[in-house]
Protein backbone atom coordinates (compact mmCIF):
# COMPACT_ATOMS: atom_id res chain seq x y z
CA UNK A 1 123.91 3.55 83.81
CA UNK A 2 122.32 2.54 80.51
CA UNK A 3 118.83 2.63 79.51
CA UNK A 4 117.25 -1.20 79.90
CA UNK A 5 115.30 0.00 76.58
CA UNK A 6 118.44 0.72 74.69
CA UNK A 7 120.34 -1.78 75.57
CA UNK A 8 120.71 -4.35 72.15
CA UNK A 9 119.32 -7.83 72.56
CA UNK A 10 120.11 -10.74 70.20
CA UNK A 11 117.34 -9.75 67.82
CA UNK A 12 118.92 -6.73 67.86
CA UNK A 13 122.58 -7.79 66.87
CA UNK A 14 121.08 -10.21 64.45
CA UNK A 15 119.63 -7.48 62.54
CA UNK A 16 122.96 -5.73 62.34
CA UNK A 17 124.58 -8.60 61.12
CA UNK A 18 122.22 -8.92 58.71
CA UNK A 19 122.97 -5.12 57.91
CA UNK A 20 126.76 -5.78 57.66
CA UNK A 21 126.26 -8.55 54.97
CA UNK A 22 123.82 -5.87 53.06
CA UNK A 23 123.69 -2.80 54.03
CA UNK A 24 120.54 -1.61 52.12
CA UNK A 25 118.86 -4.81 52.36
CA UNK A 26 115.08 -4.71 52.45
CA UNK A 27 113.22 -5.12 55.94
CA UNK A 28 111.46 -8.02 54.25
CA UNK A 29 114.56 -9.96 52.88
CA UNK A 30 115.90 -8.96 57.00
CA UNK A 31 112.63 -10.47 58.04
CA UNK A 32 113.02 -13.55 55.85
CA UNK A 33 116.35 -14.30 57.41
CA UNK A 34 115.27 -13.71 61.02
CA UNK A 35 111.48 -15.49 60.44
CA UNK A 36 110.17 -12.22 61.80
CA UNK A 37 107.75 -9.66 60.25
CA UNK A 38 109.37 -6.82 58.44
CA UNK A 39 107.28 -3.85 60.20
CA UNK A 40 108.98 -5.92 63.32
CA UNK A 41 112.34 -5.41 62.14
CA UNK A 42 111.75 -1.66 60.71
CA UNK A 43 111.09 -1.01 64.48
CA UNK A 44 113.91 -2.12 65.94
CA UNK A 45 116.36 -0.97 63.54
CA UNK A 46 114.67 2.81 63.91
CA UNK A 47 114.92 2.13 68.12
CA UNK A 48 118.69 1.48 67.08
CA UNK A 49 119.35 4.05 64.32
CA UNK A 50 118.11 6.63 67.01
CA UNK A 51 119.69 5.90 69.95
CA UNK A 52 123.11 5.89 68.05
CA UNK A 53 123.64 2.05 68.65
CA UNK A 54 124.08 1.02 65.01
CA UNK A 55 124.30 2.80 61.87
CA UNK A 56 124.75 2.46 58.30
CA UNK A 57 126.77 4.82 56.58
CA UNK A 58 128.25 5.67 53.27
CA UNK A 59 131.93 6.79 51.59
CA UNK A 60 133.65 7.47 48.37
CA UNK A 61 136.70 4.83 47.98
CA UNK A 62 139.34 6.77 47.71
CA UNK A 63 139.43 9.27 44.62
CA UNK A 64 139.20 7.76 41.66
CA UNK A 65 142.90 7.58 40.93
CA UNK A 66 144.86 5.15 41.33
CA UNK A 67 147.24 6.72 43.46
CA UNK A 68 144.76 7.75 45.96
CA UNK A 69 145.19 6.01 49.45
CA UNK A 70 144.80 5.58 53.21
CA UNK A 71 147.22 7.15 55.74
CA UNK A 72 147.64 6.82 59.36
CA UNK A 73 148.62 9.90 61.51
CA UNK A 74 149.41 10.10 65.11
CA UNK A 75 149.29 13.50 66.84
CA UNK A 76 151.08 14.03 69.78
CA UNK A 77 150.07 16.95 71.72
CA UNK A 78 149.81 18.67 74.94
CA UNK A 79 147.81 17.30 77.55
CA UNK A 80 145.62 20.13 78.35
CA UNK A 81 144.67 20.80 74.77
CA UNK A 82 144.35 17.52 73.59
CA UNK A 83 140.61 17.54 73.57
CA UNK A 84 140.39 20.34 71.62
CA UNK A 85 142.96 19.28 69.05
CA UNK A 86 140.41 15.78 68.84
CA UNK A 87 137.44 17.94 68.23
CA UNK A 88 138.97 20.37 65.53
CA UNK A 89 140.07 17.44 63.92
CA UNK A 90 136.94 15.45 63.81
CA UNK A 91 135.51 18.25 61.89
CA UNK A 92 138.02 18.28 59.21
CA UNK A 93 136.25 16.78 55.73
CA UNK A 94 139.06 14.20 55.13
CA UNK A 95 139.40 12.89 58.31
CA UNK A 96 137.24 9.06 58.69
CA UNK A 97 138.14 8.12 62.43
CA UNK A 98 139.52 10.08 65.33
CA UNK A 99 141.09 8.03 68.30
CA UNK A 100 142.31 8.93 71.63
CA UNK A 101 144.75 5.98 72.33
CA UNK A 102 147.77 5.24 74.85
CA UNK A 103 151.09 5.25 74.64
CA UNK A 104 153.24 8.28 73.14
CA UNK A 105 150.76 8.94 70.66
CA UNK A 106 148.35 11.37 72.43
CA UNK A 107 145.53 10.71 68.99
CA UNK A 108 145.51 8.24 66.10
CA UNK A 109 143.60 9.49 62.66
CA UNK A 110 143.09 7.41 59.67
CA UNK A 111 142.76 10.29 56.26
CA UNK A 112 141.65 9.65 53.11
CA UNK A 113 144.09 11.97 50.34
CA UNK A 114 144.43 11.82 46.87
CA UNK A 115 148.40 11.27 47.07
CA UNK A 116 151.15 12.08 48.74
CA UNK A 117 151.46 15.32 47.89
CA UNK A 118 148.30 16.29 49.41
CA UNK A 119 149.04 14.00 52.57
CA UNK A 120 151.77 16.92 53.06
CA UNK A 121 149.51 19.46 52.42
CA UNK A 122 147.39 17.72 54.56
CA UNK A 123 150.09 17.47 57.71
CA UNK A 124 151.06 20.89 56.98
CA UNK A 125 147.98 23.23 56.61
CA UNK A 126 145.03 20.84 58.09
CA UNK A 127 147.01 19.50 61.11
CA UNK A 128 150.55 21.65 61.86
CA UNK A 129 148.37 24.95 62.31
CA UNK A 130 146.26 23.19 65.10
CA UNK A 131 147.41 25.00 68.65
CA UNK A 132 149.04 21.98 70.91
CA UNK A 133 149.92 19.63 68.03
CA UNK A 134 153.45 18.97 69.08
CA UNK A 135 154.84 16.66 66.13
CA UNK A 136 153.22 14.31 63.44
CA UNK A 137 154.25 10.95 62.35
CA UNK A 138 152.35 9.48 59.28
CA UNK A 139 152.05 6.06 57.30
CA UNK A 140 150.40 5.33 54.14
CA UNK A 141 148.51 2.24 53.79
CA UNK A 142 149.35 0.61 50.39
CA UNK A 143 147.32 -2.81 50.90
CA UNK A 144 143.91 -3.17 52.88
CA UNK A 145 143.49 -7.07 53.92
CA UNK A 146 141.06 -6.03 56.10
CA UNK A 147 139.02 -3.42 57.53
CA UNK A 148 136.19 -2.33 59.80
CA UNK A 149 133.53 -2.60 56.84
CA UNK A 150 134.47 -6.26 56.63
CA UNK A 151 134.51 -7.03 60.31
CA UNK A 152 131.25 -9.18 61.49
CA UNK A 153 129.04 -9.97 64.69
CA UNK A 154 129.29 -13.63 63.47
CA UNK A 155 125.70 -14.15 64.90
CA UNK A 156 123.86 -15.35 61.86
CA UNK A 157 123.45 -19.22 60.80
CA UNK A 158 124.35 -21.21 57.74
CA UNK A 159 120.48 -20.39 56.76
CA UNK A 160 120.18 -17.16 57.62
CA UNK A 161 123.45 -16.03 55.80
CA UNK A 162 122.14 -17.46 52.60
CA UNK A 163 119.11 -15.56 52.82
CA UNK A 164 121.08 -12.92 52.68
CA UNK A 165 122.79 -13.74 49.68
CA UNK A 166 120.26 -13.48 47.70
CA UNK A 167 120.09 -9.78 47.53
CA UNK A 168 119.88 -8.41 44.49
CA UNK A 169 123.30 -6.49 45.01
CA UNK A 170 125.86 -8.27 45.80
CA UNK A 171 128.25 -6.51 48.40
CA UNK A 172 131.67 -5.49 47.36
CA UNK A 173 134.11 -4.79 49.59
CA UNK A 174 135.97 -1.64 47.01
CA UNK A 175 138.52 -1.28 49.12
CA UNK A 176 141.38 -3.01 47.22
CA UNK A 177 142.20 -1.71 43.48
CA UNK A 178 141.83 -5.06 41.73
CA UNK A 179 137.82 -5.01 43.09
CA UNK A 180 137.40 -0.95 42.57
CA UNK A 181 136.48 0.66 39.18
CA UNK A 182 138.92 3.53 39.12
CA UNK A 183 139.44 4.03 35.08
CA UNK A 184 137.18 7.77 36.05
CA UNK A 185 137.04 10.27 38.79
CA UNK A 186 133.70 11.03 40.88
CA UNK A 187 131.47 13.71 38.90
CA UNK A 188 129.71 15.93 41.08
CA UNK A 189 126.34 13.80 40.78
CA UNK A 190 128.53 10.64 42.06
CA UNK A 191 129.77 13.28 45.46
CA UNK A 192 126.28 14.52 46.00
CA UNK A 193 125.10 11.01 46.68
CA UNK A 194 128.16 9.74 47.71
CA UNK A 195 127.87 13.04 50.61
CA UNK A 196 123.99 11.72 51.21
CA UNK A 197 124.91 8.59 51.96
CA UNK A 198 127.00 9.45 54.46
CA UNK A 199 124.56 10.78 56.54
CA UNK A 200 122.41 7.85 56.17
CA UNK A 201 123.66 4.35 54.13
CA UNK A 202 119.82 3.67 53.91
CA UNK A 203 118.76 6.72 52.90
CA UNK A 204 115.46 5.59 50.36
CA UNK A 205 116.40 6.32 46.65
CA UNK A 206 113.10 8.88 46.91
CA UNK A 207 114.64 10.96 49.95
CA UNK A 208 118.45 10.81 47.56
CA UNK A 209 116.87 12.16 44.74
CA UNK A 210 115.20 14.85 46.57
CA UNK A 211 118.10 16.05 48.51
CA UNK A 212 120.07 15.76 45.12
CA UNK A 213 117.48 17.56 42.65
CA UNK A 214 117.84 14.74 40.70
CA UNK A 215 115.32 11.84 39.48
CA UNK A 216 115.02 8.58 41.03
CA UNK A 217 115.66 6.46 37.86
CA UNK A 218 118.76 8.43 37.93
CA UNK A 219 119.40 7.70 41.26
CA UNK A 220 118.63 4.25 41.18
CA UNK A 221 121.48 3.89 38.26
CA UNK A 222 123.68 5.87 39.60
CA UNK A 223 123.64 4.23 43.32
CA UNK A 224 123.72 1.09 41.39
CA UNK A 225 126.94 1.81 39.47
CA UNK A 226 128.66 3.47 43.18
CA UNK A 227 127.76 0.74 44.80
CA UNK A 228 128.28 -2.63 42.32
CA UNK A 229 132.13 -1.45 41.15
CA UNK A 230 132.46 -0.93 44.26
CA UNK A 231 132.91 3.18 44.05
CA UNK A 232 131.29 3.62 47.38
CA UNK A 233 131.77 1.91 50.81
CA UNK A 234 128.45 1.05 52.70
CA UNK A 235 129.02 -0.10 56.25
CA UNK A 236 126.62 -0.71 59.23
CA UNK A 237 128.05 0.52 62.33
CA UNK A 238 127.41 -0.41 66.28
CA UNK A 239 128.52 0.99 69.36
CA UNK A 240 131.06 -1.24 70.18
CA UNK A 241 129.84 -1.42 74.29
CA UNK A 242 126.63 -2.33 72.86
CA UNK A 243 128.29 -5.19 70.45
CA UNK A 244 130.21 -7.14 73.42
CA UNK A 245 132.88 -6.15 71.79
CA UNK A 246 134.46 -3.25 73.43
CA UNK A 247 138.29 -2.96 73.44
CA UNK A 248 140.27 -2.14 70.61
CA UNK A 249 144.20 -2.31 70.65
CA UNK A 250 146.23 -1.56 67.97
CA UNK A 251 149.67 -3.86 66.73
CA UNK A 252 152.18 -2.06 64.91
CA UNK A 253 154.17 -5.57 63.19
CA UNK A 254 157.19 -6.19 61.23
CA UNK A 255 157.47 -9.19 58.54
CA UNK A 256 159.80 -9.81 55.59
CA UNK A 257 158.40 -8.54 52.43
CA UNK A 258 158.09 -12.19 51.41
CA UNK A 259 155.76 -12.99 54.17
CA UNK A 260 153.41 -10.29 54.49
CA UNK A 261 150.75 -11.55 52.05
CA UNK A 262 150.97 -15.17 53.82
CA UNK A 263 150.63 -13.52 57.56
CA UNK A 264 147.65 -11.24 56.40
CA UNK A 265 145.89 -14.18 54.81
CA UNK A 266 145.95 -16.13 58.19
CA UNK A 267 145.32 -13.17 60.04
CA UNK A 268 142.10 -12.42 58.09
CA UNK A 269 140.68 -15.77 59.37
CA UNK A 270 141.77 -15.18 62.89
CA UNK A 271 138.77 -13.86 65.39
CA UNK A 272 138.88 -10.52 66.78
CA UNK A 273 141.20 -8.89 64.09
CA UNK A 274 139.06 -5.80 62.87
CA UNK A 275 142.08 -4.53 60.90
CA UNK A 276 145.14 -5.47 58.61
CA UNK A 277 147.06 -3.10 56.35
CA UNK A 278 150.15 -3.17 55.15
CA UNK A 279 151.70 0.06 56.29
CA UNK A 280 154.66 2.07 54.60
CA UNK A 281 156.42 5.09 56.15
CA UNK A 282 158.39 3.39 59.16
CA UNK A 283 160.00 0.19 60.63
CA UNK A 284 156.47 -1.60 61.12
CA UNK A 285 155.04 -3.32 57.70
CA UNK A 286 151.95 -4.13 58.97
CA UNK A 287 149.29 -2.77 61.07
CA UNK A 288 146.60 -4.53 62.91
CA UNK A 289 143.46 -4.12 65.16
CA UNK A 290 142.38 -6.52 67.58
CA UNK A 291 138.79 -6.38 69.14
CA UNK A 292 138.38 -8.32 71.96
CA UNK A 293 135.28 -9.05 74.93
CA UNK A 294 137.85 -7.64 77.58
CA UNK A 295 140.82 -5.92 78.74
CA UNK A 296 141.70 -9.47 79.82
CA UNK A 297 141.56 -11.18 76.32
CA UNK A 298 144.69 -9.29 74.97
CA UNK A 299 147.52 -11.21 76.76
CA UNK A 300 145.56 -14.30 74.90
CA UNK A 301 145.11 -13.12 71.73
CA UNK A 302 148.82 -12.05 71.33
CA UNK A 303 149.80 -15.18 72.52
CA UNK A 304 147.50 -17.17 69.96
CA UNK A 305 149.29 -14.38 67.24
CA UNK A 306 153.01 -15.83 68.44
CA UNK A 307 151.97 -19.27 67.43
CA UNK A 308 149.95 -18.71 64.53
CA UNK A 309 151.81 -16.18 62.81
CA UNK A 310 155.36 -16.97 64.45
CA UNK A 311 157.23 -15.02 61.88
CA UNK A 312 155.49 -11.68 62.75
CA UNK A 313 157.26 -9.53 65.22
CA UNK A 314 155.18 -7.17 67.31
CA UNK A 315 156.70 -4.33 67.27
CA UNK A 316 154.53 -1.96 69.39
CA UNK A 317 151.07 -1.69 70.61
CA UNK A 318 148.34 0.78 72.05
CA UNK A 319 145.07 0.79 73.42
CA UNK A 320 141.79 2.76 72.34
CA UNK A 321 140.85 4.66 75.16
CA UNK A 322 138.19 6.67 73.20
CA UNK A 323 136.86 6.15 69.66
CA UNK A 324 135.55 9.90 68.84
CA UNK A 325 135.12 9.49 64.97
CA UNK A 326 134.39 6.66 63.18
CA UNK A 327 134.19 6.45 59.14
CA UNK A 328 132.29 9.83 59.46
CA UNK A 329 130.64 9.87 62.71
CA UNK A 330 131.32 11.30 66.27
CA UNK A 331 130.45 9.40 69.10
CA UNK A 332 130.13 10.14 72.64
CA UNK A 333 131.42 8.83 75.50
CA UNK A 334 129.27 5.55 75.46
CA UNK A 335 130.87 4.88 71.51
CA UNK A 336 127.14 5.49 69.99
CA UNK A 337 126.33 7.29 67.14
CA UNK A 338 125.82 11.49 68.05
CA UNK A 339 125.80 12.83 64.09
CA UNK A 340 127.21 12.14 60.58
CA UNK A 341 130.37 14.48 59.68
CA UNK A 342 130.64 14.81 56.09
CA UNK A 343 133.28 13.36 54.73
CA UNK A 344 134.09 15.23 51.99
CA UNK A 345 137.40 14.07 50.47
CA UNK A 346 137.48 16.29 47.79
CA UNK A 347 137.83 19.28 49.85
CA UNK A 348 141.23 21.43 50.04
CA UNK A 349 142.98 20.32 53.05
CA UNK A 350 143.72 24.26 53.42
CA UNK A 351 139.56 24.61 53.81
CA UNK A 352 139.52 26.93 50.75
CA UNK A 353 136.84 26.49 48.12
């Protein structure tokens, strides 16, 4: 049974909304927004932040290269060491989310690589050596319609969103190359921060420049250059039990190549879809996440899908039993924050230096 004290009100959720508009927003532009004293909304966020219920968080997108992407890998593997294989693999530094989900596919991982040539490398040295890993089956995503970072609580007013606007830096999604600034790689100034802020999305520009031996006007232009072309992700997080929000299922969807950008686009505005890529490496085009209040709101959403999208086939689906890692962090059992993973995409996949 949950702590009462832990448990997020809609103060609470408003914040993180708030959060997932602008992640580094101050506490007084929060408490603008809100009507509510910034010391008041400091607290609540660090009552949040420490009971693993929300989180901000940082990530390089992709490489700087152009051919950089997303993949999707499913793991099947044997039963008994299944757990195991999920906790080897949440340690690995390219690895953003680790799920346990139903179906044949004993766990679902979303990678960051550099190209394709390292997603082998990846499949073959990172994964295939892992004891119980039984057989792989991959897919790159070459479009991102949407994602996690853009997903929203939806709990803010008219008002209260436009307070938010007025931040000083604008958000930008940087996770589509038409938005990202890839004409140069990271430099190891841009990965030190990039690494910091993956601990902690809010980490002050004081505490960054300490932990990166480097001054704060530098920081302050540097995290201003990762963060406006859209060179680093920042997303704020929740426990999804704690959001009212709890199930995830994932669609694996076929459409003509002539459709795809039409479906996504209505997609995007439909409620509950967390996800859309477009997916390359099998039958299924396009891959999708639904979140939904219960088990019970599936059957309904798929049904609004067949009328709404009518030319989308579905052509398999799984649940989420257990999210383990998301974009960096493990969670436990209860889907709240336990500790940041580094996500260091730059490593070998092999683990040498």
């Amino acid at each position: 049974m949950q702590d009462s004290a832990r448990v997020a009100d809609e103060v609470d959720l408003a914040i993180v909304n708030c959060l997932q508009l602008q992640p580094r927003a101050s506490w007084t532009l929060v408490g603008e927004a809100l009507d509510l004293d910034p010391v008041t909304v400091a607290r609540r966020w660090q009552r949040l932040s420490s009971a693993g219920i929300a989180w901000v968080s940082g990530r390089a997108t992709g490489q700087g290269r152009p051919e950089s992407c997303l993949a999707v890998v499913e793991l099947s593997c044997s039963a008994a060491e299944t757990l195991a294989i999920a906790e080897r693999v949440t340690e690995l530094p390219h690895v953003l989310s680790v799920e346990h989900t139903s179906g044949p596919r004993s766990l679902t991982i979303l990678v960051e690589v550099r190209d394709l040539a390292f997603l082998s490398r990846f499949l073959l040295e990172s994964v295939g050596s892992i004891r119980g890993v039984v057989a792989t089956s991959s897919h790159a995503v070459t479009k991102v319609y949407s994602m996690g970072d853009h997903w929203q609580l939806h709990v803010l007013d008219v008002a209260q969103r436009a307070v938010m606007a007025r931040a000083p830096h604008p958000r930008v999604d940087g996770l589509t190359s038409e938005q990202t600034d890839l004409s140069r790689p990271y430099d190891p100034v841009d990965r030190r921060l990039v690494l910091l802020l993956g601990e902690d999305g809010r980490m002050p520009v004081a505490s960054l420049a300490a932990r990166a031996g480097l001054s704060e006007s530098t920081v302050r232009r540097r995290l201003a250059d990762l963060v406006n072309n859209g060179r680093v992700v920042l997303r704020c997080d929740m426990a999804l039990p704690d959001s009212g929000w709890p199930v995830i299922s994932w669609l694996w969807a076929y459409a003509d190549a002539s459709d795809v950008d039409s479906i996504a686009t209505k997609l995007r505005r439909l409620p509950g879809i967390r996800v859309c890529w477009r997916i390359s490496g099998g039958q299924p085009n396009l891959m999708l996440a639904l979140t939904t209040h219960s088990l019970h709101e599936l059957s309904a959403v798929e049904a609004r899908l067949a009328v709404e999208v009518p030319r989308m086939s579905i052509l398999d689906r799984s649940m989420v039993l257990r999210s383990i890692k998301r974009m960096g962090r493990e969670l436990d059992l209860d889907g709240r924050s336990i500790r940041s993973v580094p996500l260091d995409i730059w490593a070998d996949p092999a683990g040498r230096p």
